[in-house]
Protein backbone atom coordinates (compact mmCIF):
# COMPACT_ATOMS: atom_id res chain seq x y z
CA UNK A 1 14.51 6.23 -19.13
CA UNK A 2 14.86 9.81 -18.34
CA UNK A 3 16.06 11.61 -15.10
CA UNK A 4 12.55 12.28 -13.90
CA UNK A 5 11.33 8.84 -14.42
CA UNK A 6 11.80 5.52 -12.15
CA UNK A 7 9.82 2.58 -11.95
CA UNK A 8 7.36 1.27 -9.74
CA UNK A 9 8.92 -2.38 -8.60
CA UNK A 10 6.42 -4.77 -7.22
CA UNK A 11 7.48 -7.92 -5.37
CA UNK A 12 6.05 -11.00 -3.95
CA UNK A 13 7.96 -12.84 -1.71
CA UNK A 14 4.66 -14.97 -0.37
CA UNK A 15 2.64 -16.67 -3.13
CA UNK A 16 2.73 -15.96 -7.09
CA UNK A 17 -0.37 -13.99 -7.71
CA UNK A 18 0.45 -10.59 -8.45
CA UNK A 19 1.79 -10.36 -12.12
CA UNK A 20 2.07 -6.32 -12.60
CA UNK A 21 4.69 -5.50 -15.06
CA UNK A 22 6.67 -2.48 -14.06
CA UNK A 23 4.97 1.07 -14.87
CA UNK A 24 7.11 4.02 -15.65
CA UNK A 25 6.58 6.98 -13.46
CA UNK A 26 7.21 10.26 -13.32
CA UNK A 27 8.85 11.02 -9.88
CA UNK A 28 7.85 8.64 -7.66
CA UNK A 29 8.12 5.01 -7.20
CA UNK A 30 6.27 2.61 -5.27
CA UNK A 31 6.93 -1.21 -4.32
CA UNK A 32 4.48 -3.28 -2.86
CA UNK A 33 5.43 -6.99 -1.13
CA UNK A 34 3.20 -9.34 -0.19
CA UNK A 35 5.38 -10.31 3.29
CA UNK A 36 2.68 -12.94 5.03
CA UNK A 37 -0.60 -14.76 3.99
CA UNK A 38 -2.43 -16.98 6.07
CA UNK A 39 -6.27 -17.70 5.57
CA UNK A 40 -8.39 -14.94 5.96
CA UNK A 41 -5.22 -12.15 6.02
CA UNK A 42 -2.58 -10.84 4.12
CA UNK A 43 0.12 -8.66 4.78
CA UNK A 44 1.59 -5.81 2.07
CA UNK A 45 4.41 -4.11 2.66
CA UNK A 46 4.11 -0.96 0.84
CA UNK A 47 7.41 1.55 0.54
CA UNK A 48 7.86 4.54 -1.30
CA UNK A 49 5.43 7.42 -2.48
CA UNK A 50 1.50 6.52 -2.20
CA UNK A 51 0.62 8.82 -5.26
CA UNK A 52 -0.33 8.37 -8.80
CA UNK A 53 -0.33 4.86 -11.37
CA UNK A 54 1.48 3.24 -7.61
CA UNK A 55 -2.12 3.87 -6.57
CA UNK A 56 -4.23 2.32 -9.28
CA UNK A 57 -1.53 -0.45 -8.68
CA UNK A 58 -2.58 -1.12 -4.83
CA UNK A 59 -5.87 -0.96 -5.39
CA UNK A 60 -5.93 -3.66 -7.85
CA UNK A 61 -3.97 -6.27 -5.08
CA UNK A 62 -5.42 -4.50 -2.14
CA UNK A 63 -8.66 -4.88 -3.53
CA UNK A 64 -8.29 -8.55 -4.85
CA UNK A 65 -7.52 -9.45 -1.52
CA UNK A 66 -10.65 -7.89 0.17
CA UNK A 67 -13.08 -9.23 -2.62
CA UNK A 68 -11.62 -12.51 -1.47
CA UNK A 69 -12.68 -11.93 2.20
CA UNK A 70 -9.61 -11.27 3.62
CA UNK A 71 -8.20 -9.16 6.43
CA UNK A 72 -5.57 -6.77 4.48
CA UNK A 73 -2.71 -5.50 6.42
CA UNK A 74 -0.91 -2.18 4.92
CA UNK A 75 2.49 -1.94 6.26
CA UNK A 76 3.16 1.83 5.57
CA UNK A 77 6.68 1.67 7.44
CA UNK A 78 8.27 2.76 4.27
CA UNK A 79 5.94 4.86 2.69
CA UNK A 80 7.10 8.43 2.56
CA UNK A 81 4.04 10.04 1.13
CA UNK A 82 0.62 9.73 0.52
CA UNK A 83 -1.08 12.04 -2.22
CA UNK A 84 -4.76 12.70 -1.97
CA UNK A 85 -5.84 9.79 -4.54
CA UNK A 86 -4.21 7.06 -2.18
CA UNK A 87 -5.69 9.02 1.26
CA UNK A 88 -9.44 8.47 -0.84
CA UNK A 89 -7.92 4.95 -1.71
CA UNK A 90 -7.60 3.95 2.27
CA UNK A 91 -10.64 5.83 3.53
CA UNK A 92 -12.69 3.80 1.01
CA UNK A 93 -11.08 0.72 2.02
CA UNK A 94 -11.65 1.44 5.54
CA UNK A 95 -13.40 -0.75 8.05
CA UNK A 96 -12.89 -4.11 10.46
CA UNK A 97 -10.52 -5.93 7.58
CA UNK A 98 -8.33 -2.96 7.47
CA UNK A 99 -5.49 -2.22 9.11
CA UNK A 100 -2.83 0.18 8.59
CA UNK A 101 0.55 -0.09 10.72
CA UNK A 102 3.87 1.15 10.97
CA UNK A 103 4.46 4.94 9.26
CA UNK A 104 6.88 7.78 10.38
CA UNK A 105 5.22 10.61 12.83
CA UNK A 106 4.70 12.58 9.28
CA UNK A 107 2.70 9.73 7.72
CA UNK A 108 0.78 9.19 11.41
CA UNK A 109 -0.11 13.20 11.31
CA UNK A 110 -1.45 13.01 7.80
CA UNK A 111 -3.76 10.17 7.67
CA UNK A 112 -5.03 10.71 11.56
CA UNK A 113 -6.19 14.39 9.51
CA UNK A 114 -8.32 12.03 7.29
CA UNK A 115 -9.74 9.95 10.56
CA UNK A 116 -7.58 7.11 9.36
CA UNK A 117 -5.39 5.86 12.29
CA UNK A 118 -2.10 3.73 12.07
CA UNK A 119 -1.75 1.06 14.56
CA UNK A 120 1.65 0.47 16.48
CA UNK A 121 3.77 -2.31 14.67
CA UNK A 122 2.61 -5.45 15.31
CA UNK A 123 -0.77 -7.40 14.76
């Protein structure tokens, strides 16, 4: 793999349903835990950079999750950036069983810009 490439890593640590094999990237990576499920909600921890195939790869469990009728919970605490493609990714996701929390003051700034808003930490 070449200096400009690094993989997108994607863990479960709750429950065996996501079976992505690792994508190469160019620039970016993006890892995605599923940290708590309980009926009706699941929390993803999501770290890294929000921004090309990472995207097409939350939108597959993010959206699995929703179709399901669940509540999904985006931890963005470790997400550094978010390109335009995962800002139209949360927007369309947006609603009562979304919730985004955790983010640095940078991450905060950009997605309040979009009318998305980050709640504090905790449920």
């Amino acid at each position: 793999m070449g200096s400009d490439q690094k993989l997108v890593q994607v863990d479960v640590t709750v429950g065996a349903r996501l079976a992505v094999p690792p994508l190469i990237l160019r620039n970016e990576m993006l890892r995605i835990s599923t940290v708590e499920r309980t009926e009706g909600e699941v929390v993803l921890k999501v770290e890294g950079w929000m921004s090309g195939e990472g995207i097409k790869v939350l939108e597959r469990e993010g959206s699995h999750w929703l179709r399901e009728g669940n509540r999904l919970i985006l931890d963005l605490t470790g997400v550094q950036f978010i390109d335009e493609e995962g800002i139209t990714l949360l927007r369309r996701w947006c609603g009562d069983r979304l919730v985004l929390r955790g983010g640095s003051p940078f991450l905060r700034s950009l997605l309040e810009t979009y009318g998305l808003i980050l709640t504090s930490g905790e449920r």
